[in-house]
N, C-alpha and C. Protein backbone atom coordinates (compact mmCIF):
# COMPACT_ATOMS: atom_id res chain seq x y z
N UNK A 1 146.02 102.63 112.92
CA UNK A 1 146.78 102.84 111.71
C UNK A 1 145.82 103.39 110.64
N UNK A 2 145.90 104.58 110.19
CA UNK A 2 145.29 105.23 109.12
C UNK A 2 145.55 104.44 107.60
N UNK A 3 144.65 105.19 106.53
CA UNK A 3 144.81 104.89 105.17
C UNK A 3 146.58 106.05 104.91
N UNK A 4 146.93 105.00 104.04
CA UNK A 4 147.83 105.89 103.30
C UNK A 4 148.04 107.48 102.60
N UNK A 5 148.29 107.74 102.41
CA UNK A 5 147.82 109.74 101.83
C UNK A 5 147.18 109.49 100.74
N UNK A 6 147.58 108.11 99.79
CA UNK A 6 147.17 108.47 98.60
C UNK A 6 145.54 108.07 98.68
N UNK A 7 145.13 107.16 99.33
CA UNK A 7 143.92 106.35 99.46
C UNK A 7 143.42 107.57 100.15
N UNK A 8 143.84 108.19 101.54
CA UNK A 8 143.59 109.40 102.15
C UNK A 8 142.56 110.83 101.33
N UNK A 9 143.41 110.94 100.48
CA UNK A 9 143.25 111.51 99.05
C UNK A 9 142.44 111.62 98.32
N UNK A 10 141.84 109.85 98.00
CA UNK A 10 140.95 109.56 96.90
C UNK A 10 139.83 109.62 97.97
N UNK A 11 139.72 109.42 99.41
CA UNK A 11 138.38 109.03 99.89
C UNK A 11 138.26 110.76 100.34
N UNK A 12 138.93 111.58 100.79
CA UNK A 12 138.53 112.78 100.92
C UNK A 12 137.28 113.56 99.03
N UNK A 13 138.27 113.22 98.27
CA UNK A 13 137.86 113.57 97.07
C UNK A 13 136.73 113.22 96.45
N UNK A 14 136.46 111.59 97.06
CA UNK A 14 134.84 111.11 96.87
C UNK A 14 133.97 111.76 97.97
N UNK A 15 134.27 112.18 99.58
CA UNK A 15 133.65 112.66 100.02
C UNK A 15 133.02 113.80 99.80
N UNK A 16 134.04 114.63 98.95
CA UNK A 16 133.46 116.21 98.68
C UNK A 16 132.35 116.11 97.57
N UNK A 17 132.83 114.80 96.38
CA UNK A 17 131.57 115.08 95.46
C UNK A 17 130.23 114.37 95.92
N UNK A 18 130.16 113.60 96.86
CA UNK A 18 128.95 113.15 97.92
C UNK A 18 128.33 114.29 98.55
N UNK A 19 129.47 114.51 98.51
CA UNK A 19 128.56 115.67 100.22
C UNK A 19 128.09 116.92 98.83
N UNK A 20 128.63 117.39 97.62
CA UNK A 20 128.01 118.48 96.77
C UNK A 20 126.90 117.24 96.28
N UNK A 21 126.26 116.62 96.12
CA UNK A 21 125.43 116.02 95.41
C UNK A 21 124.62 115.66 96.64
N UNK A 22 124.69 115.42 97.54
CA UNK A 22 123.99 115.25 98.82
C UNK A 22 123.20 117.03 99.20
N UNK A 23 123.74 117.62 99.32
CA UNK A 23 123.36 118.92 99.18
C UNK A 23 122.51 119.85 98.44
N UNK A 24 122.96 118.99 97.06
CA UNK A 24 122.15 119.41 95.59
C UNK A 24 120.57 118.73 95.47
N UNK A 25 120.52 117.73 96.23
CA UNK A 25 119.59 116.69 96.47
C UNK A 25 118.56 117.60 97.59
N UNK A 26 119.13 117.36 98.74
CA UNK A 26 118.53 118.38 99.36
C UNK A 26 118.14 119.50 99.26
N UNK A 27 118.40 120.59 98.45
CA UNK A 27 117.84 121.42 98.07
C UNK A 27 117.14 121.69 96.78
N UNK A 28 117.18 120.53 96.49
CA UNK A 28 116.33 120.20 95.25
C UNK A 28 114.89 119.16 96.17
N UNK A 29 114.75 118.74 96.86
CA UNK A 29 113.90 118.35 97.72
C UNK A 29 112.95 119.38 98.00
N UNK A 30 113.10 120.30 98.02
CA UNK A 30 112.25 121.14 98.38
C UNK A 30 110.53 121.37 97.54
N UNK A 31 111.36 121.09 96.22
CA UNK A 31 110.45 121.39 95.26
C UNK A 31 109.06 120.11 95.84
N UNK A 32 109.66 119.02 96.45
CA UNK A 32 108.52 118.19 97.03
C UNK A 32 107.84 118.43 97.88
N UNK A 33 107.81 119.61 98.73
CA UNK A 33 107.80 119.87 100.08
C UNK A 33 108.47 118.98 101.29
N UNK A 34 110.07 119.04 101.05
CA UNK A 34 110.24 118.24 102.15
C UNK A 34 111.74 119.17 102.21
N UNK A 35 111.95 119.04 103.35
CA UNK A 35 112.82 119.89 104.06
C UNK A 35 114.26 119.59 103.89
N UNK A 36 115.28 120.66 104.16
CA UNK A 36 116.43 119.83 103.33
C UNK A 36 117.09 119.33 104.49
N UNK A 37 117.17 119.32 105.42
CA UNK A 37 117.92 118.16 106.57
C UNK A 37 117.10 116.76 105.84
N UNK A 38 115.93 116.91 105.62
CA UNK A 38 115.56 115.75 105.16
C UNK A 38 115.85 115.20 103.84
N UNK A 39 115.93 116.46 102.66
CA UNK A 39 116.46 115.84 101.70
C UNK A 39 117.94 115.01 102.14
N UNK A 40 118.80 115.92 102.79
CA UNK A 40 120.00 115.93 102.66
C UNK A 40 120.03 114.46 103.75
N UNK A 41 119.11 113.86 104.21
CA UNK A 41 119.22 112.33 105.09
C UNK A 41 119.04 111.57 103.67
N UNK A 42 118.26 111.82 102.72
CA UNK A 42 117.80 110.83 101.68
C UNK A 42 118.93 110.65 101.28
N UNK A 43 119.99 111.85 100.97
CA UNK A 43 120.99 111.77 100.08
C UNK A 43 121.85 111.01 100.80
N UNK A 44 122.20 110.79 102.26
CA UNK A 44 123.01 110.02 102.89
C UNK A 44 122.58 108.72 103.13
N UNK A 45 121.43 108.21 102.83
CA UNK A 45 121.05 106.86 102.18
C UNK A 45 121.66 106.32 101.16
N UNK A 46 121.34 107.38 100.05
CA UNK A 46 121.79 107.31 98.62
C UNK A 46 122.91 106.41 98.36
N UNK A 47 123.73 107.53 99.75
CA UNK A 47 125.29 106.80 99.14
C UNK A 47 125.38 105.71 100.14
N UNK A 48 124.31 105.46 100.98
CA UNK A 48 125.00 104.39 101.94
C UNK A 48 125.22 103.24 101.14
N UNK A 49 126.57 102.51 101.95
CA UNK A 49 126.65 100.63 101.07
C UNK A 49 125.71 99.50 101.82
N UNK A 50 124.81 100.28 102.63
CA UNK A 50 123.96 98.77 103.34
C UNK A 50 123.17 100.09 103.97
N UNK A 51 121.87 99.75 104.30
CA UNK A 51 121.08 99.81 105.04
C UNK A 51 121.49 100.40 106.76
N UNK A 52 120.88 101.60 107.12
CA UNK A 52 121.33 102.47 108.33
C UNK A 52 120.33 102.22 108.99
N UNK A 53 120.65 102.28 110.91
CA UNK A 53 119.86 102.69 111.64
C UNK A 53 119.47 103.91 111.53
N UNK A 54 118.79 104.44 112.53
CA UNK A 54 118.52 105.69 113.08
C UNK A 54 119.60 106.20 114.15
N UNK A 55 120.00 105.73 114.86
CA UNK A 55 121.27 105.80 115.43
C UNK A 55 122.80 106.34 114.19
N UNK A 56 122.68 105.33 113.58
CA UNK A 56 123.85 105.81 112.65
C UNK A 56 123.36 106.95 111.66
N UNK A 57 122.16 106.95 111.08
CA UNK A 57 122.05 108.38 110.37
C UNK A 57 122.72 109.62 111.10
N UNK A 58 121.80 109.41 112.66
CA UNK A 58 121.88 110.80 113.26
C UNK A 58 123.59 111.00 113.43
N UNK A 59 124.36 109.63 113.99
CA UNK A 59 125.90 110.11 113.66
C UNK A 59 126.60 110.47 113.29
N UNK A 60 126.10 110.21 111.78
CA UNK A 60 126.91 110.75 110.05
C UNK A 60 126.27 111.96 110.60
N UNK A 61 125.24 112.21 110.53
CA UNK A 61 124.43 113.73 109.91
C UNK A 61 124.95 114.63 111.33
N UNK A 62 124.82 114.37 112.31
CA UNK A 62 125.24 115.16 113.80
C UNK A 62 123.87 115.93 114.31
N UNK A 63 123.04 114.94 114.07
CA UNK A 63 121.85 115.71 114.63
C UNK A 63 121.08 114.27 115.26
N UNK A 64 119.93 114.60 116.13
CA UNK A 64 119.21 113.93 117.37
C UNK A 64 118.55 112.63 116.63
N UNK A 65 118.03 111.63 116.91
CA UNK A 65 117.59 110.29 116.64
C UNK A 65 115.95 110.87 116.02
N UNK A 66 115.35 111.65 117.25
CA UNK A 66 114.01 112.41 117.00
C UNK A 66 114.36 112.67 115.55
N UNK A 67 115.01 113.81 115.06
CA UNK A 67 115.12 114.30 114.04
C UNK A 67 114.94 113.46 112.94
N UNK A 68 116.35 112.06 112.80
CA UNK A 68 116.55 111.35 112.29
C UNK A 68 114.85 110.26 111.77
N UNK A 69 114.51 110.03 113.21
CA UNK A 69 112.98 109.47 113.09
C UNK A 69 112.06 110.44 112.30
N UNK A 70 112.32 111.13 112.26
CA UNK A 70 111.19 112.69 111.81
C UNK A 70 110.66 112.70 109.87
N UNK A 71 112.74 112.80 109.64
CA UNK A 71 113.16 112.66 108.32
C UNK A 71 112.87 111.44 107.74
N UNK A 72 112.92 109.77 108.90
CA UNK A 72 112.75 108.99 108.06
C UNK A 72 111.05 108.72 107.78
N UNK A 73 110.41 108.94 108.61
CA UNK A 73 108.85 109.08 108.73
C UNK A 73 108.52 109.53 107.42
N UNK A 74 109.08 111.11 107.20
CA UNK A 74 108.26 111.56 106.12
C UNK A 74 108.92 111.10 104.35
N UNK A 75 110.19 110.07 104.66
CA UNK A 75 110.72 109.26 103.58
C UNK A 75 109.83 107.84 103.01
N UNK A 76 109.42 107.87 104.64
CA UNK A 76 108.57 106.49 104.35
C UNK A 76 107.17 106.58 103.82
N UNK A 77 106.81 107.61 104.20
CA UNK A 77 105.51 108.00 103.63
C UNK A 77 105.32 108.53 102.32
N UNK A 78 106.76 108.99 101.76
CA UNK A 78 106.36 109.13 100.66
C UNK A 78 107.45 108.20 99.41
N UNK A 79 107.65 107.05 99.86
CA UNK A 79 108.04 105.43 99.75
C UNK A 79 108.93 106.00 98.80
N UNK A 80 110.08 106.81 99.51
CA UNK A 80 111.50 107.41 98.96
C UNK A 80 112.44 106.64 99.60
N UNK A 81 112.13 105.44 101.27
CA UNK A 81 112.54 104.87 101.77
C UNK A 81 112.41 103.64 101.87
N UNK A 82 112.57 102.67 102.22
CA UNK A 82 112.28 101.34 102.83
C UNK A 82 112.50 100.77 104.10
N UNK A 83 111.60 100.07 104.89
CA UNK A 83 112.26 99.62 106.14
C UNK A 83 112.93 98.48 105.62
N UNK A 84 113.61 97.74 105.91
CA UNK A 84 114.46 96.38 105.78
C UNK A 84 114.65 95.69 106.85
N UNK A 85 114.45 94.38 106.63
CA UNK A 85 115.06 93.80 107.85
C UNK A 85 116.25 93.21 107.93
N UNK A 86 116.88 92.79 108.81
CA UNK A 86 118.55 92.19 108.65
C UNK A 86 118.44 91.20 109.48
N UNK A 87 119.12 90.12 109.12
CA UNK A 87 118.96 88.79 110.16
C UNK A 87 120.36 88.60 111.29
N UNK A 88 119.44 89.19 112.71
CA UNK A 88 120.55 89.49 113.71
C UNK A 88 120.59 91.11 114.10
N UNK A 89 119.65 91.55 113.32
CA UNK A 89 119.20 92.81 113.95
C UNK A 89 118.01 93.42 114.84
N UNK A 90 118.49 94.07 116.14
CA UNK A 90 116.83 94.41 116.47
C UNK A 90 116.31 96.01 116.14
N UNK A 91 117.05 96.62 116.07
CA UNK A 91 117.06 97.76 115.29
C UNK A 91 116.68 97.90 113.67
N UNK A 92 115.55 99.28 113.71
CA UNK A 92 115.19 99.05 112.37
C UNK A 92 116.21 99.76 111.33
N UNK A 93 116.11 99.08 110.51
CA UNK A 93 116.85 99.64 109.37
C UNK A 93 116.79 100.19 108.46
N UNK A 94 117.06 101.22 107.72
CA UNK A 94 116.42 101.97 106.27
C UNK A 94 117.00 101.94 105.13
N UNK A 95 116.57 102.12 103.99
CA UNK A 95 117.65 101.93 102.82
C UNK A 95 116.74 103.05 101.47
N UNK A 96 117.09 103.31 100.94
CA UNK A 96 116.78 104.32 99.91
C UNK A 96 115.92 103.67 99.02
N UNK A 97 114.71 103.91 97.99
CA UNK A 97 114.46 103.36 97.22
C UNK A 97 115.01 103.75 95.84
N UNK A 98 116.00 102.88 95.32
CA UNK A 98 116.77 102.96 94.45
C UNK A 98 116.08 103.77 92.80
N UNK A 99 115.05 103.60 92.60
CA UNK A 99 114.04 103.22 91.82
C UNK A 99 113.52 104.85 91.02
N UNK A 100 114.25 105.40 91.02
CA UNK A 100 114.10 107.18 90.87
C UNK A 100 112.63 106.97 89.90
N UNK A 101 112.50 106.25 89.25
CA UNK A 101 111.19 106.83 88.23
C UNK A 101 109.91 106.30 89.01
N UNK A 102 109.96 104.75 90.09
CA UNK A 102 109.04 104.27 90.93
C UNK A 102 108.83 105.25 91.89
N UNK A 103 110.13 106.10 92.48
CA UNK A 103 109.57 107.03 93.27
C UNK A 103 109.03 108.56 93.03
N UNK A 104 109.41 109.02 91.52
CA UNK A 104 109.14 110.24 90.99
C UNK A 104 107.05 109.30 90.96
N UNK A 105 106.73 108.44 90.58
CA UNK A 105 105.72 108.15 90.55
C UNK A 105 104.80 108.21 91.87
N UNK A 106 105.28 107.40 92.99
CA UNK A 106 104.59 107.11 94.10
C UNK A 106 104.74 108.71 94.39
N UNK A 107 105.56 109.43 94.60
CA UNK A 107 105.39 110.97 94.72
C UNK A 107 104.28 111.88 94.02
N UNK A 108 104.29 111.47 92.99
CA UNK A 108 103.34 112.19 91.75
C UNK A 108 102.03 111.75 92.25
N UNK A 109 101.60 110.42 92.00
CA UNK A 109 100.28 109.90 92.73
C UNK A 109 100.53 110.23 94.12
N UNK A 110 100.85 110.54 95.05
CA UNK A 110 100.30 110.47 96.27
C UNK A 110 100.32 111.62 96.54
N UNK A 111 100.64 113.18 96.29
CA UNK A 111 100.67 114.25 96.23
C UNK A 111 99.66 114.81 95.19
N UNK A 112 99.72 114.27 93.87
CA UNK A 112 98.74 114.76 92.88
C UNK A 112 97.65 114.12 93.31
N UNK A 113 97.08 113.21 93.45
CA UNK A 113 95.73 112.69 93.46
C UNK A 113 95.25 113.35 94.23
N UNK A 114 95.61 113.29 95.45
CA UNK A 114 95.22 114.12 96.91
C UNK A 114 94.39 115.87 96.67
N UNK A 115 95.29 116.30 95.73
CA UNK A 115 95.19 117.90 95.43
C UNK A 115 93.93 117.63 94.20
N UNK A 116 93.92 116.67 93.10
CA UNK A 116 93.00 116.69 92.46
C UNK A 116 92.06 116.54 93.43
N UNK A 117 91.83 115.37 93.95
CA UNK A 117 90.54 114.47 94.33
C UNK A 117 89.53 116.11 95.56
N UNK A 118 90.68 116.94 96.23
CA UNK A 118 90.09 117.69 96.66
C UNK A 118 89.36 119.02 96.01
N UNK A 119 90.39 119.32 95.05
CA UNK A 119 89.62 120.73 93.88
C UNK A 119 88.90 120.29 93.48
N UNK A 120 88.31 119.11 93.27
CA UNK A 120 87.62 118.14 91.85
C UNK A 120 86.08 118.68 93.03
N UNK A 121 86.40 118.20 94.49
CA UNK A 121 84.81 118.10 95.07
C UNK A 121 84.60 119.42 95.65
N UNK A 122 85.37 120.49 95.42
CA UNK A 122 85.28 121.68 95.71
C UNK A 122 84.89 122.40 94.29
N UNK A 123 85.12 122.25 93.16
CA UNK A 123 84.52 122.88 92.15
C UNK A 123 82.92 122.16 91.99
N UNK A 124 82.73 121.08 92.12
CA UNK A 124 81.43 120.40 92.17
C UNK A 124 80.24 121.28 93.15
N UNK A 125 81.23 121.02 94.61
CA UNK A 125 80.66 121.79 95.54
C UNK A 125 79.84 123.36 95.04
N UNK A 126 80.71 124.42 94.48
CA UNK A 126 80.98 125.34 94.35
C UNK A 126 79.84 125.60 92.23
N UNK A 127 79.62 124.17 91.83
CA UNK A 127 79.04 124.19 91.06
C UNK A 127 77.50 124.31 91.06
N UNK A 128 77.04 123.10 92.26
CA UNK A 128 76.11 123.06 92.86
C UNK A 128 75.31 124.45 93.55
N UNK A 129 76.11 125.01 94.59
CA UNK A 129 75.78 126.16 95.27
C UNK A 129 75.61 127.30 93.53
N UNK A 130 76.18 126.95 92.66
CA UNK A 130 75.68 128.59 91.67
C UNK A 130 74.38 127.93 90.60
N UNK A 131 74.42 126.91 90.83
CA UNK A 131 73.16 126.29 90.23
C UNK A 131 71.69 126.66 91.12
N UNK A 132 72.39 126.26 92.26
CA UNK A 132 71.00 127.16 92.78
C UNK A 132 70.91 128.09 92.76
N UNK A 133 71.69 129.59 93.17
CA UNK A 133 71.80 130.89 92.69
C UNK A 133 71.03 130.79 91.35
N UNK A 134 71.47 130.07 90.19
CA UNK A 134 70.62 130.72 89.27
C UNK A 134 68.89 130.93 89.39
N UNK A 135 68.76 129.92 89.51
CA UNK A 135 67.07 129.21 90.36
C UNK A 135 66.98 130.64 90.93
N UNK A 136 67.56 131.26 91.83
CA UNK A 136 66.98 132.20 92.78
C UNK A 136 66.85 133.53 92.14
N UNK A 137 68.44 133.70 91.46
CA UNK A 137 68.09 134.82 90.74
C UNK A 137 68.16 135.18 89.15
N UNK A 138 67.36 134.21 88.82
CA UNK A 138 66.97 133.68 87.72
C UNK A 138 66.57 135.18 86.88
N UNK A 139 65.93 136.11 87.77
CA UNK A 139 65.23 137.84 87.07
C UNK A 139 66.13 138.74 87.33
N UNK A 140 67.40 138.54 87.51
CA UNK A 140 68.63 139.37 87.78
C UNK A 140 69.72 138.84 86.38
N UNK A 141 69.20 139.93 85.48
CA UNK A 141 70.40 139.76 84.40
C UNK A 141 71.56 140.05 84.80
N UNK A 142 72.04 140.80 85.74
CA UNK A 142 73.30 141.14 86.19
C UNK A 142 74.08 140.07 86.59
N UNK A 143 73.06 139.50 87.54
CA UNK A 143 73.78 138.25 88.35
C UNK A 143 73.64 136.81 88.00
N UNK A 144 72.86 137.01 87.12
CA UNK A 144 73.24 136.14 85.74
C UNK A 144 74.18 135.89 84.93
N UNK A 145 74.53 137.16 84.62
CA UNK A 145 75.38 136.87 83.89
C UNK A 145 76.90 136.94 84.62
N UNK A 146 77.28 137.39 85.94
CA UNK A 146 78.09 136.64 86.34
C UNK A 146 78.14 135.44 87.17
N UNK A 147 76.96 134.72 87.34
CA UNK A 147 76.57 133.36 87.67
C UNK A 147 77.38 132.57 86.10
N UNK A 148 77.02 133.22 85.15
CA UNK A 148 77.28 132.50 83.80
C UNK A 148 78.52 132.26 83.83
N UNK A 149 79.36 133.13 83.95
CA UNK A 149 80.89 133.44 83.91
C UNK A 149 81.83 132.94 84.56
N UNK A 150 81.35 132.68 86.24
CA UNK A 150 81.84 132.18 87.08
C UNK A 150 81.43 130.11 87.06
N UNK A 151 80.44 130.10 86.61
CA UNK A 151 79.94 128.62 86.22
C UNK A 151 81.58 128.21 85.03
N UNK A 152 81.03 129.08 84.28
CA UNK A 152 82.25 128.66 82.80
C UNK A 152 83.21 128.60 83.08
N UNK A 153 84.56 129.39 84.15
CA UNK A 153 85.78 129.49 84.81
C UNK A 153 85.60 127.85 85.77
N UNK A 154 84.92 127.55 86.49
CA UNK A 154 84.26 126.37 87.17
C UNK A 154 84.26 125.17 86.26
N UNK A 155 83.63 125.38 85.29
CA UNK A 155 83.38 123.79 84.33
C UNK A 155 85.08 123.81 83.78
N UNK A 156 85.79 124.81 83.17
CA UNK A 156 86.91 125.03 82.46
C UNK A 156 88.40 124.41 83.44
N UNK A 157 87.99 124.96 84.87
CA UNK A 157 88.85 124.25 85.84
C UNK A 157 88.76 122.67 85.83
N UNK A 158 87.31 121.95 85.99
CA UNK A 158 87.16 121.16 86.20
C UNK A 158 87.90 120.09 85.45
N UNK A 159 87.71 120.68 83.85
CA UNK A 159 88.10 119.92 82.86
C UNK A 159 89.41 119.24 82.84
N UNK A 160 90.58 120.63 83.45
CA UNK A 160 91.57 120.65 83.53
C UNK A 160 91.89 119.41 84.77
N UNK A 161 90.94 119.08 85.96
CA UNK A 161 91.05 118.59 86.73
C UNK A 161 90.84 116.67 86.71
N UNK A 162 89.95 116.52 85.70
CA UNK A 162 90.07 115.29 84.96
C UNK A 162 90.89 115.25 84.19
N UNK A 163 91.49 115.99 83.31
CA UNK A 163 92.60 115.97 82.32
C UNK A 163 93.89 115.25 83.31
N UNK A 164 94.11 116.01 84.65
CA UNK A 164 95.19 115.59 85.00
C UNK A 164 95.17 114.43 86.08
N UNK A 165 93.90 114.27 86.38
CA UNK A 165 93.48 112.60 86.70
C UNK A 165 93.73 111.57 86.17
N UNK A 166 93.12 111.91 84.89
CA UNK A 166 93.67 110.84 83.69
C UNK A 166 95.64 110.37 83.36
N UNK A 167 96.40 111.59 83.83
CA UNK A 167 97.79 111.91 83.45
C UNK A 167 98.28 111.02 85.03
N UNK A 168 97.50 111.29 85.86
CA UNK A 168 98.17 110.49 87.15
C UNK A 168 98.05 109.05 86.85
N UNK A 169 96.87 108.87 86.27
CA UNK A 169 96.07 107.58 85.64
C UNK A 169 97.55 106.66 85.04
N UNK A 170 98.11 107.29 84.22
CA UNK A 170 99.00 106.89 83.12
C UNK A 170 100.55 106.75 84.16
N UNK A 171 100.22 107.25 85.28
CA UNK A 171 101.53 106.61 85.88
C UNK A 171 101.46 105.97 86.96
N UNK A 172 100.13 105.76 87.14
CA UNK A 172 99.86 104.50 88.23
C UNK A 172 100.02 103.25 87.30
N UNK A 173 99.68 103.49 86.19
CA UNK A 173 99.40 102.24 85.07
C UNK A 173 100.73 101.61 84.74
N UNK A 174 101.84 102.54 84.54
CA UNK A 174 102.81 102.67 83.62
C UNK A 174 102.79 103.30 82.63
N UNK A 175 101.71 103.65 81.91
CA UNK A 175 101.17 104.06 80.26
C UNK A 175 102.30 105.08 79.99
N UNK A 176 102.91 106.15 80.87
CA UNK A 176 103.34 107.34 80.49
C UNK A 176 104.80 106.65 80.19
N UNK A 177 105.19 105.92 80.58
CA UNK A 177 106.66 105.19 80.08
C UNK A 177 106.61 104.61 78.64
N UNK A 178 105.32 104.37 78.11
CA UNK A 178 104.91 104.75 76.55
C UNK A 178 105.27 105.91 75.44
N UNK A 179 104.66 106.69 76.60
CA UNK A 179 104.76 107.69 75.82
C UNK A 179 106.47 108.62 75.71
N UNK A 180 106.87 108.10 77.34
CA UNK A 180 108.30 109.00 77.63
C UNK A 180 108.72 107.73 77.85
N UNK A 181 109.53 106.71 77.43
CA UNK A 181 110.26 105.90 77.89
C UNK A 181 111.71 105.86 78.97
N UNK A 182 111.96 105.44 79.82
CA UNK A 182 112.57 105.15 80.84
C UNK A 182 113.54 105.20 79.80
N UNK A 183 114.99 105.53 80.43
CA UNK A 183 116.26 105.90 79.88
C UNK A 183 116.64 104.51 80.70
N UNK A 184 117.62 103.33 79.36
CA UNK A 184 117.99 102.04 80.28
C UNK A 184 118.36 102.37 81.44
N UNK A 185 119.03 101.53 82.23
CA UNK A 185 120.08 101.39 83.23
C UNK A 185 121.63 101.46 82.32
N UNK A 186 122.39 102.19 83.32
CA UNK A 186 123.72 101.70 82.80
C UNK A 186 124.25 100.72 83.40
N UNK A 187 125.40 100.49 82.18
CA UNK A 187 125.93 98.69 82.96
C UNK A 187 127.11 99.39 83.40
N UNK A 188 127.21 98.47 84.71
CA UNK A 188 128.55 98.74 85.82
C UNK A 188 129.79 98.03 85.10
């Protein structure tokens, strides 16, 4: 026995604005580097009312468990997901992390730090090696003076590269919710 037309109706009508916001999600995912089958699994978290297998993702979505494992891997790693446990389950379970500004953060630090912490020892690197150049060609005004130039573009990066150390700094801390405060919650 089906829903009535009118209930019929209202759940078709919530489905379509799920599935456009599920979509919008996913292709707004991208900007993270993450793929939109995968955004578009986050977004079918989003709306889940409890916690999914991997089995049931891949059902809703119509694609392989692999896949499903693939998408939730790279959710979990970048703690957009949660495992959960359920009492009476042996299957793992996943659930969204509700938390949009905890996860715009754990995203920010674990993507930004990574990219600093590596330019940071590559301009050092790259500082070092023209420090000796100068030493060598210390009687070469030419190459001096773009030793000089290329040093100054080098220290000028760098700066920029602690500047935004410090800015990751402020949202591992919280500090930047100081400065930009969190918009309340709304009440249900």
């Amino acid at each position: 026995m089906g829903l009535d037309p009118g209930k019929e109706a209202q759940h078709a009508a919530l489905d379509k604005i799920r599935k456009r916001v599920i979509e919008t999600i996913g292709r707004n995912m991208d900007l993270y580097g993450i793929s939109l089958s995968t955004g578009h699994l986050y977004g079918l978290l989003f709306f889940a009312d409890k916690p999914m297998t991997l089995d049931e993702m891949g059902a809703e979505m119509k694609m392989s468990k692999t896949s499903m494992s693939t998408g939730v891997r790279t959710l979990l790693d970048l703690k957009m997901v949660n495992k959960v446990w359920e009492k009476g389950s042996r299957k793992d379970l996943y659930e969204v992390e509700y938390d949009w500004y905890q996860t715009f953060t754990d995203f920010f630090d674990i993507k930004w730090r990574k990219s600093v912490e590596s330019n940071m020892m590559v301009l050092r690197k790259a500082t070092d090696e023209i420090n000796k150049m100068e030493k060598e060609y210390a009687e070469d005004p030419e190459m001096m003076e773009m030793l000089r130039k290329d040093k100054a573009k080098l220290q000028d990066a760098f700066a920029y590269y602690q500047w935004l150390d410090r800015l990751i700094d402020t949202f591992e801390n919280g500090d930047i919710y100081k400065l930009v405060p969190k918009v309340p919650p709304r009440e249900n």
